[in-house]
Protein backbone atom coordinates (compact mmCIF):
# COMPACT_ATOMS: atom_id res chain seq x y z
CA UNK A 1 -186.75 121.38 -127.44
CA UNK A 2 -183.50 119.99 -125.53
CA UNK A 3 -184.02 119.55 -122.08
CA UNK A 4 -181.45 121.71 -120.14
CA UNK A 5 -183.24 121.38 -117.00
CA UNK A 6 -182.43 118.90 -113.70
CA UNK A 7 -180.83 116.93 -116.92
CA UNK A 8 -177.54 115.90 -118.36
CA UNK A 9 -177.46 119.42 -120.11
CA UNK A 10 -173.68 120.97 -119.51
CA UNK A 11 -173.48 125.02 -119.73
CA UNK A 12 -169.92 125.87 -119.51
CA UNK A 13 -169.26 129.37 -118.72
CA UNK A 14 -165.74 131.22 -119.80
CA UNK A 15 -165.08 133.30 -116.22
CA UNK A 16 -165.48 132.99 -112.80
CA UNK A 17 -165.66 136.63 -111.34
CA UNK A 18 -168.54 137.93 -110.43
CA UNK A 19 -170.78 138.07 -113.11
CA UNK A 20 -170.41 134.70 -113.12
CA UNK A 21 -171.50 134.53 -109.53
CA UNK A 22 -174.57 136.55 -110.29
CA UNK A 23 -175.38 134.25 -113.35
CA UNK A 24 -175.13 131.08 -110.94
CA UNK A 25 -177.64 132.30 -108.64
CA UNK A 26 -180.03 131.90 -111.83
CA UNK A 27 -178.93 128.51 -113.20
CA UNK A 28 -179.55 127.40 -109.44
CA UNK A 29 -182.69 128.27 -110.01
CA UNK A 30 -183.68 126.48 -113.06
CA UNK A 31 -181.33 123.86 -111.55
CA UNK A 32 -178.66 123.85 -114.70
CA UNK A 33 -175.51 122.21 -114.24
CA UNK A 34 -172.41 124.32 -114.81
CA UNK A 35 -169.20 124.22 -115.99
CA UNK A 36 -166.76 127.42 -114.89
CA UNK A 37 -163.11 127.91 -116.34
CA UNK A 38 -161.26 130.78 -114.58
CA UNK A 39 -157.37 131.58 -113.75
CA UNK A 40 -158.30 132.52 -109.67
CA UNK A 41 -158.84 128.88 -107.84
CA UNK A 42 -160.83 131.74 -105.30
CA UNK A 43 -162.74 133.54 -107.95
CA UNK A 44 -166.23 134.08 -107.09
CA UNK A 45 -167.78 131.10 -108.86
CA UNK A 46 -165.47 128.30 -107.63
CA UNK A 47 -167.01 127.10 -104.72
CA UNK A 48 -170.92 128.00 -106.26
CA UNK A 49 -170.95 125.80 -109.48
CA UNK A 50 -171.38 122.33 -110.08
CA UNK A 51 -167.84 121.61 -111.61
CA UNK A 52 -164.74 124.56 -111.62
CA UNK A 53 -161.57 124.29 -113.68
CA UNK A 54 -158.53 126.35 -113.12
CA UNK A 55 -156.76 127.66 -116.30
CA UNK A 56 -156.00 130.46 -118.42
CA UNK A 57 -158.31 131.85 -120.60
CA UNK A 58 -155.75 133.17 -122.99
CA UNK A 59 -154.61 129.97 -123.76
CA UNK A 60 -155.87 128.06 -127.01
CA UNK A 61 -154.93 124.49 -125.63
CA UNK A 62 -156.88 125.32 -122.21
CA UNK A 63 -160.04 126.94 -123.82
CA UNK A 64 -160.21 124.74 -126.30
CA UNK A 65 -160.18 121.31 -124.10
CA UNK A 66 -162.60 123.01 -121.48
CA UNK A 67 -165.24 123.20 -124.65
CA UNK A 68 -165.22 119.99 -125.37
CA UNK A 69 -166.41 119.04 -121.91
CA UNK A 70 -169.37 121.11 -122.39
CA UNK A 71 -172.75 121.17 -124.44
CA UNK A 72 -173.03 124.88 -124.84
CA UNK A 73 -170.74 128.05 -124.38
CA UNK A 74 -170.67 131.26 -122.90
CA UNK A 75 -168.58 134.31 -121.40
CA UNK A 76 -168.73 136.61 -117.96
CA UNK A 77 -165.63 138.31 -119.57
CA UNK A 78 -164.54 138.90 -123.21
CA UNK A 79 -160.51 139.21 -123.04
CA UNK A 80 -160.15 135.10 -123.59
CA UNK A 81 -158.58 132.60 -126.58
CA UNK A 82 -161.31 133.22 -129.99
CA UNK A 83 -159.11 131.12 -132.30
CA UNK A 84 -160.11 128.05 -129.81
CA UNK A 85 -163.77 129.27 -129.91
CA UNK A 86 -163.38 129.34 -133.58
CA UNK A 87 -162.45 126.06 -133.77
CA UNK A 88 -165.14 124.53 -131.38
CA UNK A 89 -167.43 126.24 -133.47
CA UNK A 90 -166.43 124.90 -136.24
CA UNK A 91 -166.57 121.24 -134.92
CA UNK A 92 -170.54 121.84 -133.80
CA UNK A 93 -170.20 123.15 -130.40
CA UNK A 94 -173.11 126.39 -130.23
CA UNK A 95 -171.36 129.36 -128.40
CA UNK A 96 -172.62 132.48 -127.45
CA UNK A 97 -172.19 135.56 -127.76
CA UNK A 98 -170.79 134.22 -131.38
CA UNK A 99 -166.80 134.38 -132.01
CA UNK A 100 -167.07 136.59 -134.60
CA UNK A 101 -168.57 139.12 -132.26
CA UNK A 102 -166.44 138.71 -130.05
CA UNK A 103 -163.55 139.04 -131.94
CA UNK A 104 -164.78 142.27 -133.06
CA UNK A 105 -166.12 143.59 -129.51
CA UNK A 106 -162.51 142.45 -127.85
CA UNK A 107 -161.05 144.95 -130.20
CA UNK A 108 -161.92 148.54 -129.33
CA UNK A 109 -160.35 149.12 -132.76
CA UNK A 110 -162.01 146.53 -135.20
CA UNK A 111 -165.54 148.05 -132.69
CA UNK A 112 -165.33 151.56 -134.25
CA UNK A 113 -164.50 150.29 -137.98
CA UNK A 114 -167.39 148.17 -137.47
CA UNK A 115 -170.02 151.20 -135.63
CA UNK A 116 -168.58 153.46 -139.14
CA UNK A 117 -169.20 150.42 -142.05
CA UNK A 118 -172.59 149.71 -140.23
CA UNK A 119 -173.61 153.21 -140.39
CA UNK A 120 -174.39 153.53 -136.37
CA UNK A 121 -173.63 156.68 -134.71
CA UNK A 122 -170.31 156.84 -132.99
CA UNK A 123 -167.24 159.62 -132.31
CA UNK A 124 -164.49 160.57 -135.14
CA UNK A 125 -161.49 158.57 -134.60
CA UNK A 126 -158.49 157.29 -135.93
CA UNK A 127 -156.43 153.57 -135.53
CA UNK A 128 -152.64 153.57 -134.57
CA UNK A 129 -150.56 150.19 -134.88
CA UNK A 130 -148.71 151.80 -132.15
CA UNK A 131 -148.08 155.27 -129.17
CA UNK A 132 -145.24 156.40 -132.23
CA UNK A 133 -147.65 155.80 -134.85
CA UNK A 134 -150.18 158.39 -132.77
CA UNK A 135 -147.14 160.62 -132.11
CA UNK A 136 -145.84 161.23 -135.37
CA UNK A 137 -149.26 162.50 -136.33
CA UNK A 138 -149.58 164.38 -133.29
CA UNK A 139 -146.58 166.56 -134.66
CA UNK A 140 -147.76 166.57 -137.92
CA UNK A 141 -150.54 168.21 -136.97
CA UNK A 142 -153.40 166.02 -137.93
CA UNK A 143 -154.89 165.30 -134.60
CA UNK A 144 -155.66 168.41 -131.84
CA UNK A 145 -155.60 168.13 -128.10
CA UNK A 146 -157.69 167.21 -126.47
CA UNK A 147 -158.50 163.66 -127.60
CA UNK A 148 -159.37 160.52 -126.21
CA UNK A 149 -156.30 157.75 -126.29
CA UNK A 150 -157.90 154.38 -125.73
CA UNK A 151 -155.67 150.85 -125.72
CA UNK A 152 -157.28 148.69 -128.59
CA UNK A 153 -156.86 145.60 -126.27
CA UNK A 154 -157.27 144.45 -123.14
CA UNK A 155 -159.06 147.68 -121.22
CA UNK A 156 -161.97 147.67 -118.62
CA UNK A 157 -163.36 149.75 -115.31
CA UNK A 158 -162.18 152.85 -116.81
CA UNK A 159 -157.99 151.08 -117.31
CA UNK A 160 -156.88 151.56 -121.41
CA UNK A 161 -158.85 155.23 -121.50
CA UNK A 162 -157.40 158.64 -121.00
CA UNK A 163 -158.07 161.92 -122.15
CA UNK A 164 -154.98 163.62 -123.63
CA UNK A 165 -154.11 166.98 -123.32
CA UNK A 166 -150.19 167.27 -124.30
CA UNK A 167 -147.51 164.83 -125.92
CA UNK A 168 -146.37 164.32 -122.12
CA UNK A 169 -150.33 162.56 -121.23
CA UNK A 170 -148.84 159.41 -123.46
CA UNK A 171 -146.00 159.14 -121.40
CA UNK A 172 -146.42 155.35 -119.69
CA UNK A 173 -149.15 154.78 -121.79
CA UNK A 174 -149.05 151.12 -123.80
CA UNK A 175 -146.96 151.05 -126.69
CA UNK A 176 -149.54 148.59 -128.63
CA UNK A 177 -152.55 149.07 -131.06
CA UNK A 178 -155.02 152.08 -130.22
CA UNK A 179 -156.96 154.56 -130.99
CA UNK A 180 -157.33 158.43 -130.86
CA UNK A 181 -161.30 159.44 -130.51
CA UNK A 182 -162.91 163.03 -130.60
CA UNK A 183 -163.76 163.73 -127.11
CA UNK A 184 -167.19 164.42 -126.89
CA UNK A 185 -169.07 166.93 -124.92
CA UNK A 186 -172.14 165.32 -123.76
CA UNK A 187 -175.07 165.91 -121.62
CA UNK A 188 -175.19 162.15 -120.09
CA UNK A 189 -173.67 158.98 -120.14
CA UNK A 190 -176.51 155.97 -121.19
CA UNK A 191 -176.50 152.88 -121.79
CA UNK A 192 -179.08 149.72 -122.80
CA UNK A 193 -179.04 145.98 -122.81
CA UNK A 194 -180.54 144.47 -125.49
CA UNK A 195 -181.42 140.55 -125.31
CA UNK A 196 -181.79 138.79 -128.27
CA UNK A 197 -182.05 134.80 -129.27
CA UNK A 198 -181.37 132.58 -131.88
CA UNK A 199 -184.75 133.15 -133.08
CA UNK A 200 -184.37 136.80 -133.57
CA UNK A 201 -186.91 137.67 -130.49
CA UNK A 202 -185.32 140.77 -129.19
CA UNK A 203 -185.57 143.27 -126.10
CA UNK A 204 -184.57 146.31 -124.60
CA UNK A 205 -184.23 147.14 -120.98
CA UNK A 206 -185.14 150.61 -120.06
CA UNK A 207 -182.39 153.15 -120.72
CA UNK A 208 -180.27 153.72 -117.45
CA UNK A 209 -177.54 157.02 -116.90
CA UNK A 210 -174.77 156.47 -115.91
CA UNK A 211 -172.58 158.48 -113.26
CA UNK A 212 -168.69 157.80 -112.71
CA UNK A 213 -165.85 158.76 -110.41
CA UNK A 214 -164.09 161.36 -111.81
CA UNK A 215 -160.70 159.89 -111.01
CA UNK A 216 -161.24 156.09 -111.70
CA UNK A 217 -163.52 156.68 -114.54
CA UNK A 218 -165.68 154.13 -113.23
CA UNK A 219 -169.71 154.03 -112.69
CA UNK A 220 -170.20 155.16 -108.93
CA UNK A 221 -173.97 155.45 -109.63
CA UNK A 222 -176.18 153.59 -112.04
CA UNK A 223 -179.88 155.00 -112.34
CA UNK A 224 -183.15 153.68 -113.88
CA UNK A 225 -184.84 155.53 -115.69
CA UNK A 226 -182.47 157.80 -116.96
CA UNK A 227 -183.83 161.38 -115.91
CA UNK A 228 -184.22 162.02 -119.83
CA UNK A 229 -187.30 162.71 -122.23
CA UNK A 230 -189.05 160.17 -123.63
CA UNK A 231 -188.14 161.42 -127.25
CA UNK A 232 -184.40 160.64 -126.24
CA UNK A 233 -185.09 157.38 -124.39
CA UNK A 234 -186.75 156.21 -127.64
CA UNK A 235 -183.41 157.18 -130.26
CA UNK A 236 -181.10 155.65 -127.36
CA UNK A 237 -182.93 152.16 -127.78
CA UNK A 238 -183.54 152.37 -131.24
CA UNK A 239 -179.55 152.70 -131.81
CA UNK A 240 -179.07 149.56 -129.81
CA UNK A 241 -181.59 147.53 -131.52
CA UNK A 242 -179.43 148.43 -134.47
CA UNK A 243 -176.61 147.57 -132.70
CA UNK A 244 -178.10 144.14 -132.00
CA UNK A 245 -178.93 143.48 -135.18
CA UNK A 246 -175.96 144.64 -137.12
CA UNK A 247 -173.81 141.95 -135.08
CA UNK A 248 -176.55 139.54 -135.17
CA UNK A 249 -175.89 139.13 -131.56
CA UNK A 250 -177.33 135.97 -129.70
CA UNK A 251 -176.78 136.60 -125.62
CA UNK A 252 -176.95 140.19 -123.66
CA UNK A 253 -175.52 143.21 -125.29
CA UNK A 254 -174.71 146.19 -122.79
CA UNK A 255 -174.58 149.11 -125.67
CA UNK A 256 -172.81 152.39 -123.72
CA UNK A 257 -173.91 155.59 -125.67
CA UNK A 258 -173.48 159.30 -125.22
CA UNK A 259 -176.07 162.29 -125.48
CA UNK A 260 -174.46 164.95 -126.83
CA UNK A 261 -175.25 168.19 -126.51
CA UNK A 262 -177.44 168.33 -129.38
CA UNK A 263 -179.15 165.74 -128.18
CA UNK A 264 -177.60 163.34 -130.52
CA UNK A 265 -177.19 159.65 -129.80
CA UNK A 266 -173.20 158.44 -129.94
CA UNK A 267 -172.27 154.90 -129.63
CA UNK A 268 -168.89 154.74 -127.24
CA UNK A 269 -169.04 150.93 -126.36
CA UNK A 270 -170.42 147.46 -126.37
CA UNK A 271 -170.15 144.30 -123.85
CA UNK A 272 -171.16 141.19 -125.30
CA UNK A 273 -172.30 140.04 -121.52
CA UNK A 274 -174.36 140.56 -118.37
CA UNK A 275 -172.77 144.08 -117.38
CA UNK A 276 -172.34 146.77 -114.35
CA UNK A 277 -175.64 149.07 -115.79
CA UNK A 278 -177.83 146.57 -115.42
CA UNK A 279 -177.37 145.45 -111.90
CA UNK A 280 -180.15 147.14 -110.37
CA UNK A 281 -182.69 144.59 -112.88
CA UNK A 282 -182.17 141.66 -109.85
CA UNK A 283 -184.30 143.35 -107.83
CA UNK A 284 -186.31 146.47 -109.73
CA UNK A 285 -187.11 144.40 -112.51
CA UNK A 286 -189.36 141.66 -113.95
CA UNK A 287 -186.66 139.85 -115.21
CA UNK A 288 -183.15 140.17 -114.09
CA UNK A 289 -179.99 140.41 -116.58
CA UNK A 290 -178.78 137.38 -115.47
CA UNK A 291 -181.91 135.54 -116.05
CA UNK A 292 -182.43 137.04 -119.12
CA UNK A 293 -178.56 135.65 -120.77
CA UNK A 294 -179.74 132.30 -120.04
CA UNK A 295 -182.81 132.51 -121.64
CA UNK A 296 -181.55 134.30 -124.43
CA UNK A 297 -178.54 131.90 -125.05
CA UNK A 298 -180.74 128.84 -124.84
CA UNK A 299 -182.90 130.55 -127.00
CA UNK A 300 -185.98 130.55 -124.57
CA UNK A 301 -188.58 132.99 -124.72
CA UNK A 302 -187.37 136.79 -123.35
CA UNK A 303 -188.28 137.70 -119.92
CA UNK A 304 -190.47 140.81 -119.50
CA UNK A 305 -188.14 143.61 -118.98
CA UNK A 306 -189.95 146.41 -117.34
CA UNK A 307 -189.22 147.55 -114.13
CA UNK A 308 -191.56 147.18 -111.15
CA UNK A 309 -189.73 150.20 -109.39
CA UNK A 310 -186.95 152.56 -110.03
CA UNK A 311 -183.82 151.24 -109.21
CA UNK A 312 -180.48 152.72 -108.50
CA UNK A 313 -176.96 150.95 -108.25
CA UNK A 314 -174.21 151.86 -106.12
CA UNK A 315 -171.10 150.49 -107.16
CA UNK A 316 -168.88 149.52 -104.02
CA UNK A 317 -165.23 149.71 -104.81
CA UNK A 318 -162.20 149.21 -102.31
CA UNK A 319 -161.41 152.65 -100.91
CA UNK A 320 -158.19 154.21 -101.49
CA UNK A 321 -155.12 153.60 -98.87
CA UNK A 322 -156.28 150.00 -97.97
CA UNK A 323 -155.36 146.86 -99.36
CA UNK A 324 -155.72 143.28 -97.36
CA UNK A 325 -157.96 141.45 -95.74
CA UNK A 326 -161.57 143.34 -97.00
CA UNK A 327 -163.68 144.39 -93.96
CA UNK A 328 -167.10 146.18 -94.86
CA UNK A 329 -167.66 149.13 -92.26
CA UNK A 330 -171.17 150.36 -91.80
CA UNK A 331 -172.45 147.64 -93.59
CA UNK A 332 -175.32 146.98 -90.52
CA UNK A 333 -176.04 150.54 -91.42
CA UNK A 334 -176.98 150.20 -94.85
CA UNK A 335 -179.14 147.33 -93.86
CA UNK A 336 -181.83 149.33 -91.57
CA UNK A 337 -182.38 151.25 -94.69
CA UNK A 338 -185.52 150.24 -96.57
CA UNK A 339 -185.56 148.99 -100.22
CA UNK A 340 -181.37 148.64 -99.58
CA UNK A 341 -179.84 145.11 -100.97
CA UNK A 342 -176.11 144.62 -100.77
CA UNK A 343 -174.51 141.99 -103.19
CA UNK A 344 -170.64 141.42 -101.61
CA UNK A 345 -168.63 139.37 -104.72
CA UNK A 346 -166.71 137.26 -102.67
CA UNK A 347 -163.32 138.40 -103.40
CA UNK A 348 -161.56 138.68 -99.73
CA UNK A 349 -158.76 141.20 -100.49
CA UNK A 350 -159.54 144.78 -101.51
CA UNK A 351 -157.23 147.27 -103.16
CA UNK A 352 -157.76 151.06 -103.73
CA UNK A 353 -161.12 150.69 -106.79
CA UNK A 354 -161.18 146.78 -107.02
CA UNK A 355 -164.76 146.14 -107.84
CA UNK A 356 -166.08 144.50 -104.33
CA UNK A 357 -169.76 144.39 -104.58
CA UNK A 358 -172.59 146.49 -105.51
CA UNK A 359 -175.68 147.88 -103.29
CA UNK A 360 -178.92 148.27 -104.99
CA UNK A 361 -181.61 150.88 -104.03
CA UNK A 362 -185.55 150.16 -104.70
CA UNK A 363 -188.00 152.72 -104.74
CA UNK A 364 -191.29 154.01 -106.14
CA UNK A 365 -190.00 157.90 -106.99
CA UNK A 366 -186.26 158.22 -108.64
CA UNK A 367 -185.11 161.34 -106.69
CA UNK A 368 -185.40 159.80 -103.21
CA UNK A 369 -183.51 156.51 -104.77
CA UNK A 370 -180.86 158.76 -105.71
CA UNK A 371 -180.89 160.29 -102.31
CA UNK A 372 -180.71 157.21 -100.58
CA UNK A 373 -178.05 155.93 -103.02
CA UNK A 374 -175.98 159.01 -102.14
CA UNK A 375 -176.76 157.96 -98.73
CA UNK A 376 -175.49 154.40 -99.38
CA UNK A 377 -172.17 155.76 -100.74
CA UNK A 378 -171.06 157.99 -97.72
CA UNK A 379 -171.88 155.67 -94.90
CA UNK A 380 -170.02 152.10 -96.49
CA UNK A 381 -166.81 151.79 -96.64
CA UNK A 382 -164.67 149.03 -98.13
CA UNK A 383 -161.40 148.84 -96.03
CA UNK A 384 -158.73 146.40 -94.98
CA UNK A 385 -157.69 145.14 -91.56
């Protein structure tokens, strides 16, 4: 087995936000040297890993020169160059996730096509090259309001989705690639991580709800167990093992699903990465996310993935009316609470639902999490100066 540890072993990572940051405090730990390309010379990981290059991901000649540096590959974020990835693929470099599955998952588009020729469960929909592409069948009558509009490219924290109600809701919209979904009426959002390695060795984390702002459409609350029967629990991580498999995915795999009313299981969304729902596993589980990517992508044996505790996560996001300088009110608050862990990001200027940090909640019975959670969320407050 190659030695990647206190050795000569080079792990570049693609991203520097915070996912990044969370993934650093692991390789610390198993003391692996790291590599981190990212646009921000202040993003999270540039001052916490062992070498940081500032460059575009985007760009073929910048992705492609940064993988030649390093003796293995992988993302925090999947909007970057593939063609380069392709090509240091091709010349014996092992990346992961894989291209190809990323240059699938980058494409909410080339995603569904995939979920329908696989056979997994996912909403009706239909691909536009284009907003007057989507219009002209809008007047032809061949899709009803409401709908779900979603930007092929390019969308994440609840940006590139919108629920359509008239021709006026694609006003300002992109003019690019998308696609028109069935909106779904569901019982809960879910979601599960699968980690799987080069061997095939696969596992699920428990499934986790999700709750989200109802303006932002982002998670406010992520909580494990999801408050679901077991019968439920069982079909949601069944369809993501099939997920997994069907990509023959090597790293994490965040697999977002709906429960419909029928108690159906819908796929909505993958992230081939370390992802917001399963946060809470640093401290409520045996093995955290992060942990868990590096041992999948150096195909090491899985981490147990139980949890020793429900866990809840409260996402913190900058508060509306402030942007600046990022002050943290009522943070000394939060702390007298028991079984309360705040991780800040590092970014130092907030803006009205920037992703700032996240505070996890610990606890032996799920409703009094949630309670303190809901707790958590009303006293902190992410403001500017």
């Amino acid at each position: 087995m190659k030695n990647y540890f206190s050795s000569n072993f080079k792990l570049g990572v693609l991203g520097g936000g915070q996912l990044g940051k969370m993934l650093l405090t692991e390789t610390h730990k198993f003391d692996i040297y790291t590599v981190v390309l990212d646009p921000n010379s202040d993003a999270p990981c540039a001052q916490i890993c062992n070498e940081f290059h500032q460059g575009s991901l985007l760009d073929f000649n910048t992705v492609y020169n940064f993988g030649k540096q390093v003796d293995l590959l992988t993302i925090e974020i999947e909007n970057i160059n593939i063609d380069a990835l392709d090509k240091l693929e091709k010349e014996g470099l092992p990346i992961f996730p894989k291209p190809k599955n990323l240059r699938i998952i980058q494409n909410k588009a080339l995603q569904k096509i995939f979920y329908k020729n696989q056979g997994i469960p996912t909403a009706n929909f239909d691909r536009f090259n284009s907003i007057k592409e989507l219009e002209k069948d809008i007047k032809k009558g061949k899709i009803n309001f409401p709908f779900v509009w979603k930007s092929a490219r390019f969308g994440y924290d609840g940006k590139g989705v919108k629920i359509i109600k008239s021709i006026n809701d694609l006003k300002n919209l992109p003019s690019g690639e998308c696609i028109g979904e069935k909106l779904i009426s569901f019982k809960n959002e879910l979601a599960v991580i699968v980690a799987r390695n080069k061997k095939g060795e696969i596992k699920t984390y428990p499934v986790v709800e999700m709750e989200f702002h109802p303006e932002a459409n982002q998670v406010e609350y992520v909580i494990c167990p999801a408050r679901i029967d077991d019968e439920i629990a069982n079909k949601a991580r069944k369809v993501a093992l099939d997920v997994a498999n069907a990509f023959d995915f090597v790293g994490l795999l965040a697999v977002e699903m709906f429960q419909t009313k029928d108690d159906n299981i819908l796929v909505n969304e993958v992230a081939p990465r370390t992802h917001n729902s399963g946060h809470y596993s640093i401290e409520a589980s045996y093995t955290s996310q992060f942990e868990q990517h590096i041992r999948s992508i150096l195909n090491l044996p899985l981490g147990k993935t139980t949890s020793k505790a429900a866990g809840i996560m409260v996402n913190l996001v900058g508060a509306e009316g402030y942007s600046g300088n990022v002050v943290y009110e009522n943070l000394e608050e939060v702390l007298k609470i028991e079984g309360v862990t705040p991780h800040l990001y590092g970014k130092k200027q907030t803006r009205p639902f920037r992703k700032m940090g996240h505070v996890t909640i610990v606890n032996p019975d799920i409703k009094k999490a949630r309670e303190i959670a809901q707790k958590v969320k009303e006293t902190i407050k992410v403001i500017a100066k």
